[in-house]
C-alpha atoms as a PDB file:
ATOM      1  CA  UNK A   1      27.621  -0.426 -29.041  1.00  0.00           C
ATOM      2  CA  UNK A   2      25.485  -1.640 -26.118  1.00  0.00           C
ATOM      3  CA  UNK A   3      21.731  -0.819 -26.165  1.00  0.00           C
ATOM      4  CA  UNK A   4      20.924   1.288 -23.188  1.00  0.00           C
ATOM      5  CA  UNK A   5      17.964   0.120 -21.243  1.00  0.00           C
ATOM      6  CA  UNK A   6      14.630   2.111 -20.866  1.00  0.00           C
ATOM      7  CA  UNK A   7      13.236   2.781 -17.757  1.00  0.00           C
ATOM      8  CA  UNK A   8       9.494   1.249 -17.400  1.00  0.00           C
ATOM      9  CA  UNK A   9       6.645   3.434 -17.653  1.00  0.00           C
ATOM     10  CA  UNK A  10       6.666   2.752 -13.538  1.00  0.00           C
ATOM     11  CA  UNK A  11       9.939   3.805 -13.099  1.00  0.00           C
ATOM     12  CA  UNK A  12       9.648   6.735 -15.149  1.00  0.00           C
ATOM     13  CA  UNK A  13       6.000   7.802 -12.684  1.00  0.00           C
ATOM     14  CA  UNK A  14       7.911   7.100  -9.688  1.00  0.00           C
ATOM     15  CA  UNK A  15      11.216   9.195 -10.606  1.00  0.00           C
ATOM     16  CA  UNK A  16       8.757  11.997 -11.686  1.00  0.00           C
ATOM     17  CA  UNK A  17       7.073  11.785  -8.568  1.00  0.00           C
ATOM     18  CA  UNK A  18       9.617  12.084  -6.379  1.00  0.00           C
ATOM     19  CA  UNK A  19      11.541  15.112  -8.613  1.00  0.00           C
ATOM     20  CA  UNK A  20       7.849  16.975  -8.080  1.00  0.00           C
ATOM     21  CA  UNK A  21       7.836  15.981  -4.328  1.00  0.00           C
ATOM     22  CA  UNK A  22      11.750  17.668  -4.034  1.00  0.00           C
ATOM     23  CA  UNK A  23      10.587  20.995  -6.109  1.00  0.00           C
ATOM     24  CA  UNK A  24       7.481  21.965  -3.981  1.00  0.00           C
ATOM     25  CA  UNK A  25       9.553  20.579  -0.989  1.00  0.00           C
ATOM     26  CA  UNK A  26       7.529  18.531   0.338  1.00  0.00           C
ATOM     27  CA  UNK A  27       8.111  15.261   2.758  1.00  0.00           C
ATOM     28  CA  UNK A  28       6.211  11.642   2.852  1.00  0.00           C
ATOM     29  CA  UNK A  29       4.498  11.359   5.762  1.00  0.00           C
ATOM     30  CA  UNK A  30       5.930   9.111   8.677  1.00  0.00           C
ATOM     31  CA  UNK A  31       5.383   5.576   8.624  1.00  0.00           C
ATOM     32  CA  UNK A  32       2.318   4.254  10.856  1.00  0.00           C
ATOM     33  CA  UNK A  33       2.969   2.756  13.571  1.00  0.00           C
ATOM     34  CA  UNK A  34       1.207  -0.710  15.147  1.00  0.00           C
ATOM     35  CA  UNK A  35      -1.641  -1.675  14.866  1.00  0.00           C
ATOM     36  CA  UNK A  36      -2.563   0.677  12.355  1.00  0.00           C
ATOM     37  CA  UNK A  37       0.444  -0.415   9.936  1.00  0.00           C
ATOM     38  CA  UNK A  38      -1.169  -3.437   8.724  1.00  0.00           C
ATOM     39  CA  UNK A  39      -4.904  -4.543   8.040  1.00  0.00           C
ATOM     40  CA  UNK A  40      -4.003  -7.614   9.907  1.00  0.00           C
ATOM     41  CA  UNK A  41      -2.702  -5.752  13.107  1.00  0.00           C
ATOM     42  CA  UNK A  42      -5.351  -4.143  13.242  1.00  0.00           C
ATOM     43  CA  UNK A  43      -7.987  -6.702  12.814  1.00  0.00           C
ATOM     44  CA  UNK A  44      -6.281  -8.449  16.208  1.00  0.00           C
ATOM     45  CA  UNK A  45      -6.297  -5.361  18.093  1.00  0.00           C
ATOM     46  CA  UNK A  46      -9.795  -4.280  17.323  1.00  0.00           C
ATOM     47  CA  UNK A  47     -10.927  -8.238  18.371  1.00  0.00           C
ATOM     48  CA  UNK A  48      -8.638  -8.232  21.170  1.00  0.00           C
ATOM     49  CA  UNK A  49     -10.114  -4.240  22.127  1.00  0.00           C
ATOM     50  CA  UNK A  50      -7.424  -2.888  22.170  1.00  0.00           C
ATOM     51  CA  UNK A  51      -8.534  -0.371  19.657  1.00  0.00           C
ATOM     52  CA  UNK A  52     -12.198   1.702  19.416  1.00  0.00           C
ATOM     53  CA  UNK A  53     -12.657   1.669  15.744  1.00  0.00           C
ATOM     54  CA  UNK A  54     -15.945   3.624  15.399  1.00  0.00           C
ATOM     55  CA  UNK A  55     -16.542   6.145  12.802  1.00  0.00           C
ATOM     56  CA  UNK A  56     -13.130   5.340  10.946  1.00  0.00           C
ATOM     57  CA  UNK A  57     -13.494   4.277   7.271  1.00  0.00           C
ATOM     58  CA  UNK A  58     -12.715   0.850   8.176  1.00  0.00           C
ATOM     59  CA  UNK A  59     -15.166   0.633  10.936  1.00  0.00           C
ATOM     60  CA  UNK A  60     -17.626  -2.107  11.284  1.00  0.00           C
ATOM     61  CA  UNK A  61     -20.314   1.088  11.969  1.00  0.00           C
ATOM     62  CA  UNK A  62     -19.127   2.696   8.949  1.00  0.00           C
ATOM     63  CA  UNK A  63     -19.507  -0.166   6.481  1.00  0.00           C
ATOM     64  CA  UNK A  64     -23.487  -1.336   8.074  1.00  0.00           C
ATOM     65  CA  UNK A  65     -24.255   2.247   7.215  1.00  0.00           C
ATOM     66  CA  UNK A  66     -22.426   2.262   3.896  1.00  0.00           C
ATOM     67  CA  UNK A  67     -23.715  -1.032   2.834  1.00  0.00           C
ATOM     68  CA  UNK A  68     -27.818   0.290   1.837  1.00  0.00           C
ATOM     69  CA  UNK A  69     -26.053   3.162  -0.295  1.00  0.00           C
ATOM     70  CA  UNK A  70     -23.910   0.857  -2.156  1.00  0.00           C
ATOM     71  CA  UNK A  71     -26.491  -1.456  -2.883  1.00  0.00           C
ATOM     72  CA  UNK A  72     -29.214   0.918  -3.840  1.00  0.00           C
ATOM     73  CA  UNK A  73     -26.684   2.974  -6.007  1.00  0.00           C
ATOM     74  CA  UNK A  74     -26.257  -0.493  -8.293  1.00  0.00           C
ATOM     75  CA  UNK A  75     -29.774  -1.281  -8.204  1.00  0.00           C
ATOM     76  CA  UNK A  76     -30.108   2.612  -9.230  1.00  0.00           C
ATOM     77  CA  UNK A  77     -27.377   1.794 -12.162  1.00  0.00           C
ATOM     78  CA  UNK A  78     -28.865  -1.404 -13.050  1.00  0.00           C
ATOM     79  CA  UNK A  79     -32.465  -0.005 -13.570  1.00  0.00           C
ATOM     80  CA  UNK A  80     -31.808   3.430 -14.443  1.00  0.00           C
ATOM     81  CA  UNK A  81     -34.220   4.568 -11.797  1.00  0.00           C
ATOM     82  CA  UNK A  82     -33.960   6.787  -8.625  1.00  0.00           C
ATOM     83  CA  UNK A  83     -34.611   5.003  -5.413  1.00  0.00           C
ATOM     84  CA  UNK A  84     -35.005   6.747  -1.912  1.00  0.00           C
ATOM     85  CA  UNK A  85     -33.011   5.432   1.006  1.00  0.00           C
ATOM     86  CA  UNK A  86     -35.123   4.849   4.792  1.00  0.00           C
ATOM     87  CA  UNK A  87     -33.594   6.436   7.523  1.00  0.00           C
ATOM     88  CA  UNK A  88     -31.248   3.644   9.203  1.00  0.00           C
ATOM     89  CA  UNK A  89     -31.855   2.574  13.005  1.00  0.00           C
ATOM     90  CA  UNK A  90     -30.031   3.716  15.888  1.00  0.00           C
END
């Protein structure tokens, strides 16, 4: 008698995932469409302007202002102290 095969621990999350997905009915959403389905795409068409990319997560705005908080929140890990963040230019 044949040993049946397991499913993986991956096969088994994505099964249960969808089964959950079909009992509260719900639907992926729709794939993106160009530029924004691939980092690369995107990249071009922000370079080329063909896309405004201000205030989205990927945004070169959004990361100069994220950048201080990062930093100061591992300097605050590393020394265990509180530091206080300047206001940041306009």
């Amino acid at each position: 008698m044949a040993q049946r095969d397991k499913p993986s621990p991956w096969q088994q999350t994505r099964s249960g995932f969808a089964t959950r997905m079909r009992r509260r009915n719900l639907k992926a959403a729709p794939a993106l469409t160009a530029p924004s389905d691939d980092s690369l795409h995107y990249l071009a068409a922000v370079m080329n302007r063909h896309v405004e990319s201000r205030g989205e997560p990927s945004a070169l705005d959004t990361n100069i202002t994220m950048m201080p908080i990062l930093d100061a929140a591992r300097q605050s890990a590393r020394t265990g102290t509180t530091l206080k963040l300047s206001a940041l230019p306009q």
